[in-house]
PDB file of N, CA and C in Angstrom:
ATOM      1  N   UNK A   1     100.562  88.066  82.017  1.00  0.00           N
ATOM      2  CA  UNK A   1     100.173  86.916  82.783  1.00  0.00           C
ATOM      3  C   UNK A   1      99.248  86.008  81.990  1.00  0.00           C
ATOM      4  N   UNK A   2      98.572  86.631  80.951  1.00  0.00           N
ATOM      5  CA  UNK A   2      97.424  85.823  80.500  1.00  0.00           C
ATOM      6  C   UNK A   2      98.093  85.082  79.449  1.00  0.00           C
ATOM      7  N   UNK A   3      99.280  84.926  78.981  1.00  0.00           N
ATOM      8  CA  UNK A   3     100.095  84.418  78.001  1.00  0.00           C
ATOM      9  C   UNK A   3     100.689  83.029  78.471  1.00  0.00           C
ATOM     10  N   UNK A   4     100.587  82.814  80.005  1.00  0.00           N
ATOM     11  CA  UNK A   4     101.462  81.915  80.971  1.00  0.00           C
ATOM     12  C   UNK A   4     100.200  80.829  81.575  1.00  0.00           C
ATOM     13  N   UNK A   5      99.221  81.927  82.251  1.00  0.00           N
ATOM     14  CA  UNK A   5      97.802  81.318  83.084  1.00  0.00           C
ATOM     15  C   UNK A   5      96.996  80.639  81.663  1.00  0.00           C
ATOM     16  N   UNK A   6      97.313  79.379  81.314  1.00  0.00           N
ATOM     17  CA  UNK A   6      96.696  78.675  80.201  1.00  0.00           C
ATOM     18  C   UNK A   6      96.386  77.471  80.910  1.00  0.00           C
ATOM     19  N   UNK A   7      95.601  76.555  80.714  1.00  0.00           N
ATOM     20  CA  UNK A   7      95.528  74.807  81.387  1.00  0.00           C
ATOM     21  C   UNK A   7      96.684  74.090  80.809  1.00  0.00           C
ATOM     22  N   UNK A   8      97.753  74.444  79.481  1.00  0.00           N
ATOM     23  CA  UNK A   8      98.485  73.739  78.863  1.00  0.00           C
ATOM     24  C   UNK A   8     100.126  74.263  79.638  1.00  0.00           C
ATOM     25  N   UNK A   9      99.975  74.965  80.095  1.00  0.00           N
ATOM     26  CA  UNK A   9     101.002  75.344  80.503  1.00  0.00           C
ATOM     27  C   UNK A   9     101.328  74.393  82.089  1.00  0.00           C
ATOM     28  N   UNK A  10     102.774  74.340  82.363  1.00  0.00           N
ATOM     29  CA  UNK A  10     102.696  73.787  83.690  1.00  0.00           C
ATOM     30  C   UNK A  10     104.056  74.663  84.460  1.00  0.00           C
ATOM     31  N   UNK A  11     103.658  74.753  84.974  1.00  0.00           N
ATOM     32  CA  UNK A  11     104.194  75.857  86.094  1.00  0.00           C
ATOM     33  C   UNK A  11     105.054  74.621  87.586  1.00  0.00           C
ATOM     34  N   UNK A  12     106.168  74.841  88.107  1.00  0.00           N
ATOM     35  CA  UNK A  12     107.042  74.137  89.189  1.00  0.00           C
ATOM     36  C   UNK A  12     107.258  75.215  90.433  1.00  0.00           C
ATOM     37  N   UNK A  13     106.826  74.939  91.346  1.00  0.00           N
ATOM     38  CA  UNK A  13     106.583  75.342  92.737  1.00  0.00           C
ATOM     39  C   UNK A  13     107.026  74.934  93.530  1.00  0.00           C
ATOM     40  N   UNK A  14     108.147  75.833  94.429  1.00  0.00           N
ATOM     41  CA  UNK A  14     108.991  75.299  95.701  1.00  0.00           C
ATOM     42  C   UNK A  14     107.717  75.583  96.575  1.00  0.00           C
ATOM     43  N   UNK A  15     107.292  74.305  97.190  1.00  0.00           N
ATOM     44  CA  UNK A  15     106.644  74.750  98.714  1.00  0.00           C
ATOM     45  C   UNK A  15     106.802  75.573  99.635  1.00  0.00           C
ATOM     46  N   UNK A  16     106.107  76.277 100.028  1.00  0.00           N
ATOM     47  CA  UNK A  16     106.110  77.145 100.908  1.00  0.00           C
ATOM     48  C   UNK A  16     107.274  78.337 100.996  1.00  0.00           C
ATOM     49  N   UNK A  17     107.267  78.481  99.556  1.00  0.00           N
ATOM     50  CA  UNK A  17     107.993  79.672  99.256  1.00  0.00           C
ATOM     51  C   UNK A  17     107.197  80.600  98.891  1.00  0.00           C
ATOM     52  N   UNK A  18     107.503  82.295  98.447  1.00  0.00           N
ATOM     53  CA  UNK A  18     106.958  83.471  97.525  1.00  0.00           C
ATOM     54  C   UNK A  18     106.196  82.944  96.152  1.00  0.00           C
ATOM     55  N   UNK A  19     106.928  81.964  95.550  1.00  0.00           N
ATOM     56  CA  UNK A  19     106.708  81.475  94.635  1.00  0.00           C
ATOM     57  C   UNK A  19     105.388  80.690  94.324  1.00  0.00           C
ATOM     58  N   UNK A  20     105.113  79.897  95.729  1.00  0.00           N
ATOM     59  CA  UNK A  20     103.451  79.328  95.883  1.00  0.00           C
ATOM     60  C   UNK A  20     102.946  80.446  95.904  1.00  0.00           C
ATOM     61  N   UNK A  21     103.126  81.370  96.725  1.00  0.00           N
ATOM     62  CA  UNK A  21     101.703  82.100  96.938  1.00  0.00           C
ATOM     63  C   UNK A  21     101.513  82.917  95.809  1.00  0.00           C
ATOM     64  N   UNK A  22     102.562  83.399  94.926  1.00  0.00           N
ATOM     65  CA  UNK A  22     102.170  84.301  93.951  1.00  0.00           C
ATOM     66  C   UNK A  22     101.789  82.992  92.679  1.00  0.00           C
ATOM     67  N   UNK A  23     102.287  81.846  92.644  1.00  0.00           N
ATOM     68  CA  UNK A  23     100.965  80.907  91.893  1.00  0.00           C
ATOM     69  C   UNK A  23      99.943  81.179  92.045  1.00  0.00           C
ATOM     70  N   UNK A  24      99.452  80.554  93.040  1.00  0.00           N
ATOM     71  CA  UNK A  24      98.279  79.958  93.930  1.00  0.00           C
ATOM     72  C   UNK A  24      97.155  81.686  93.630  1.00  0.00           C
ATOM     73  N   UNK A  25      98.120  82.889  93.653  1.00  0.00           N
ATOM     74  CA  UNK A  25      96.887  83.394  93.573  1.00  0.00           C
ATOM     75  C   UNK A  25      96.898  84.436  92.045  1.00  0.00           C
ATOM     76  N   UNK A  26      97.620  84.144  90.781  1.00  0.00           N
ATOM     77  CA  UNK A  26      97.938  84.142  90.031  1.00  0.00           C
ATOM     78  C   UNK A  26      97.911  83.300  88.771  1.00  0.00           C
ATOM     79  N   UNK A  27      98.122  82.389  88.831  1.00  0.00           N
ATOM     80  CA  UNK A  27      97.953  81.177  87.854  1.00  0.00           C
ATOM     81  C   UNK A  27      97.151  80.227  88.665  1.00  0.00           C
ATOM     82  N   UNK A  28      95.738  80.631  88.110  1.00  0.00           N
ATOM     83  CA  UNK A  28      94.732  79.436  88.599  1.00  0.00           C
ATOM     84  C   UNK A  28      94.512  78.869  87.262  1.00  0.00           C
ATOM     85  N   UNK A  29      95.392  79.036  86.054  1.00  0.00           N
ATOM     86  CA  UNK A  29      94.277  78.035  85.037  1.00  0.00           C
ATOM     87  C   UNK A  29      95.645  77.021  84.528  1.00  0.00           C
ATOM     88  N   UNK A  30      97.035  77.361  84.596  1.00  0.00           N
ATOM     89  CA  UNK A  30      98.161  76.775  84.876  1.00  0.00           C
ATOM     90  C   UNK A  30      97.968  75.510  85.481  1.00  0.00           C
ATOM     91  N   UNK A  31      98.824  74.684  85.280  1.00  0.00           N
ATOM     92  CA  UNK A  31      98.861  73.461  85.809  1.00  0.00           C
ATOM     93  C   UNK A  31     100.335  72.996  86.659  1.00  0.00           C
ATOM     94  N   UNK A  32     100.017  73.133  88.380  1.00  0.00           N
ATOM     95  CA  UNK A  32     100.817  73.297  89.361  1.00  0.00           C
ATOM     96  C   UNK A  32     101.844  72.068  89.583  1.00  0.00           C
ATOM     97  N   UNK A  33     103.369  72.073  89.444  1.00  0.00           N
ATOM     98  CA  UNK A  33     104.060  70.671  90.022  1.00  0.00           C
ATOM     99  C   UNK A  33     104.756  71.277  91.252  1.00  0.00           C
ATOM    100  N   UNK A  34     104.489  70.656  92.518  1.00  0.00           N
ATOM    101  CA  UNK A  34     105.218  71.215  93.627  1.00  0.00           C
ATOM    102  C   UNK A  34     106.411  69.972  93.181  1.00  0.00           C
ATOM    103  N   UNK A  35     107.638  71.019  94.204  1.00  0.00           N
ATOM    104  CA  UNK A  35     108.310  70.434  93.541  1.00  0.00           C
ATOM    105  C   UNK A  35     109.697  70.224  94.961  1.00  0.00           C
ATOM    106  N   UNK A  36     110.124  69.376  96.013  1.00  0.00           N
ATOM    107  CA  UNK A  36     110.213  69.723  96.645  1.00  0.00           C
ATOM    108  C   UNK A  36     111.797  69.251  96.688  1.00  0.00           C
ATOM    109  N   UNK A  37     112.462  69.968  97.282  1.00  0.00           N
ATOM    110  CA  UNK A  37     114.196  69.978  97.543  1.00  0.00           C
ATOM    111  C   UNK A  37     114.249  69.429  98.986  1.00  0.00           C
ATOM    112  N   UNK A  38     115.223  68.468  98.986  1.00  0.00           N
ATOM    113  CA  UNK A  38     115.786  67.786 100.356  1.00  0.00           C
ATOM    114  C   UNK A  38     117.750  67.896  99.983  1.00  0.00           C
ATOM    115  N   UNK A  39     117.688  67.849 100.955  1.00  0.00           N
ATOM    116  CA  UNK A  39     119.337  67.914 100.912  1.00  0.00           C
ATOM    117  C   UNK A  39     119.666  66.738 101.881  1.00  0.00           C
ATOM    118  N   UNK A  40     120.647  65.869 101.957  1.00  0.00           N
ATOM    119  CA  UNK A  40     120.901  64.764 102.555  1.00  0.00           C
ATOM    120  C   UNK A  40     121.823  65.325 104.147  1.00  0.00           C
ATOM    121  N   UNK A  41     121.391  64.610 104.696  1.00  0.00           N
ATOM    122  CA  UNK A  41     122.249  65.306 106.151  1.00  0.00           C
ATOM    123  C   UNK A  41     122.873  64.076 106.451  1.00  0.00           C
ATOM    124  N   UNK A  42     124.459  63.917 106.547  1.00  0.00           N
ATOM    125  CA  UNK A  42     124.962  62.790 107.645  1.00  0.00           C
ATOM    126  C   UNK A  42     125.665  62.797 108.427  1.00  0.00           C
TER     127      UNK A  42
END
């Protein structure tokens, strides 16, 4: 982990997925892009 958790590194995050929370409490020195998926409905 300590190879990844750098300030130069940037890390992409589906909201409110597994994936935030094991950021969020994992890579605090990483630099976070949420990153969010819509799908078009018509």
């Amino acid at each position: 982990m300590a190879d990844i958790d750098k300030p130069e590194v940037r890390v992409m995050v589906n909201p409110g997925g597994l994936n935030e929370k094991f950021a969020n409490e994992n890579l605090t020195h990483a630099t976070g892009d949420f990153i969010y998926l819509c799908s078009q409905i018509e």
